[in-house]
Protein backbone atom coordinates (compact mmCIF):
# COMPACT_ATOMS: atom_id res chain seq x y z
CA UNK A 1 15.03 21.07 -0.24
CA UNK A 2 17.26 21.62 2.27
CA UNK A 3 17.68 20.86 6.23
CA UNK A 4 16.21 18.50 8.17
CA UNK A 5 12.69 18.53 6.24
CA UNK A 6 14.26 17.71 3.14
CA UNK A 7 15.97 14.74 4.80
CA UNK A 8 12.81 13.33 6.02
CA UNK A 9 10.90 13.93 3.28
CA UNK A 10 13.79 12.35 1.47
CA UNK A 11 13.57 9.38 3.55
CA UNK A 12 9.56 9.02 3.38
CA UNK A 13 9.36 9.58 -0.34
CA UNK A 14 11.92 6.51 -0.90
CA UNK A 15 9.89 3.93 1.23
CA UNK A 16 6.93 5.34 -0.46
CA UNK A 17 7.74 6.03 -4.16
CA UNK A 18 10.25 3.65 -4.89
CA UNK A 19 11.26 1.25 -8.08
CA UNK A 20 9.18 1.90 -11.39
CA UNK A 21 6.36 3.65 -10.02
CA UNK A 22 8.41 6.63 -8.54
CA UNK A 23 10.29 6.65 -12.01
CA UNK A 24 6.94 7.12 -13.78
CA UNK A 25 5.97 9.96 -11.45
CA UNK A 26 7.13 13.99 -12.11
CA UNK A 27 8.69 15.91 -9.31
CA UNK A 28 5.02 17.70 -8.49
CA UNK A 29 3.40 14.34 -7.93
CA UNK A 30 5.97 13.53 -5.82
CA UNK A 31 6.12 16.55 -3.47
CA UNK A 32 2.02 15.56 -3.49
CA UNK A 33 2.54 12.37 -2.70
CA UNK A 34 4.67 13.21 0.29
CA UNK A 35 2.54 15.88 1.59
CA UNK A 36 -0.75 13.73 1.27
CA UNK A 37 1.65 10.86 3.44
CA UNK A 38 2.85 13.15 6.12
CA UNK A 39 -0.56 14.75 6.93
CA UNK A 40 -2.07 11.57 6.65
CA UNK A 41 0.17 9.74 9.11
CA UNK A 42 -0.15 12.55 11.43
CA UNK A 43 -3.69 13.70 11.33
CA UNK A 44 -5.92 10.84 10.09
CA UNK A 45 -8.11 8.38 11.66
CA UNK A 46 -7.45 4.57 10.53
CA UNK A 47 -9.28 3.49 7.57
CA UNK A 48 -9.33 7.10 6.27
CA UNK A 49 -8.21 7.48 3.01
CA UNK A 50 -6.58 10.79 1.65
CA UNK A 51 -6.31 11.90 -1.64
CA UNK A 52 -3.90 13.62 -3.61
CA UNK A 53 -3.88 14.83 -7.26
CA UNK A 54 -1.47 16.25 -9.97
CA UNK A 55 -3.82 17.78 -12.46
CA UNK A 56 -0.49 18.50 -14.68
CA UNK A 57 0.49 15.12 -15.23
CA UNK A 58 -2.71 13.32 -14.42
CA UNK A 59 -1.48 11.01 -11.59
CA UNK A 60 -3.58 10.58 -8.31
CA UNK A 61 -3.20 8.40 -5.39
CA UNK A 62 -4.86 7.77 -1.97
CA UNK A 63 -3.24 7.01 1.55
CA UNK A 64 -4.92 5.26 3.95
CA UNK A 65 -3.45 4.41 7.67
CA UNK A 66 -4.52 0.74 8.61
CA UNK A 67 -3.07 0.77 12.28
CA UNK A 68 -1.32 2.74 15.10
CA UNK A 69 0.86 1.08 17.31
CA UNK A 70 3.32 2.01 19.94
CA UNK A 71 6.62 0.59 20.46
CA UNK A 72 8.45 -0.48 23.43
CA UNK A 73 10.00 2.98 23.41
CA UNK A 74 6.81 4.49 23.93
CA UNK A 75 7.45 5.58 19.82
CA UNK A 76 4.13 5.83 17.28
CA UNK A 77 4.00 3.81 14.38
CA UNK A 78 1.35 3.71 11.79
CA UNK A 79 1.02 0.86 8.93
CA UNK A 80 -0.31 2.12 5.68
CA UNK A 81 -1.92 1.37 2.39
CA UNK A 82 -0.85 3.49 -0.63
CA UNK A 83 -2.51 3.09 -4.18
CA UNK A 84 -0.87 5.50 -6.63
CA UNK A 85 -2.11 5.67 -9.92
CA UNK A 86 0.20 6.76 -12.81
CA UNK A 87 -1.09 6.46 -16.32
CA UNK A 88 -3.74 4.92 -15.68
CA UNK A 89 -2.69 1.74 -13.75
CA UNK A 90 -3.07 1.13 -10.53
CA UNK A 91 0.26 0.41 -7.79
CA UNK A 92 -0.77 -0.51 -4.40
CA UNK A 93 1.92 -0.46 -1.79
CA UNK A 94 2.20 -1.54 2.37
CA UNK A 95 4.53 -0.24 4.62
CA UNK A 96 5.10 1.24 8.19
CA UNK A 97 5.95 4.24 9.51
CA UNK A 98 7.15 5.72 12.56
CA UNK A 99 7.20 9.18 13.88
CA UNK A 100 10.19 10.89 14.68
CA UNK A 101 11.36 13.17 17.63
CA UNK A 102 11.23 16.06 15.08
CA UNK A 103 7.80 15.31 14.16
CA UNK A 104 8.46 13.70 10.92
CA UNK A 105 7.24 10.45 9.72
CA UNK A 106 9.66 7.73 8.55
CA UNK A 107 8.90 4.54 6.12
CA UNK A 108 10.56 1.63 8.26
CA UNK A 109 9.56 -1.08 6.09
């Protein structure tokens, strides 16, 4: 993980995985988890809900864009639903991302 993709994918997996649930989650399910966010961001329609699964350690989770926005700035922004589930329990989380010139997507809330 080095460069500018592991800086943004740095950035995105702390908005997205943070406090007790990222703890409880193993590197793979976190590399998922960031993957599944990134395409989903970029490529999927609101209130489409993509899946990702870690057959390893048995965590899953969905992300699901609610809205697309632009800014002032003319810049994309999506608001999001993630449900990851570690262990069995269920963590749903809301945020909002924006895309960046480099084509990344960043948590800003």
């Amino acid at each position: 993980g080095s460069g500018p993709a592991g800086i943004a994918g740095g950035v995105i997996l702390g908005g997205l995985l943070g406090g007790a649930v990222g703890n409880a989650l193993d590197q793979r399910d976190k590399e998922l988890a960031r993957k599944e966010a990134q395409y989903s961001l970029e490529y999927s329609k609101v209130g489409h809900s993509s899946e990702w699964q870690n057959p390893d350690s048995g965590n899953s989770g969905t992300f699901t864009p609610t809205r697309t926005y632009q800014t002032e700035s003319g810049q994309y922004c999506r608001e999001y639903q993630q449900e990851i589930i570690v262990g069995g329990e269920k963590h749903d989380s809301y945020g909002t991302a924006c895309r960046q010139p480099d084509g990344s997507w960043q948590i800003v809330n």
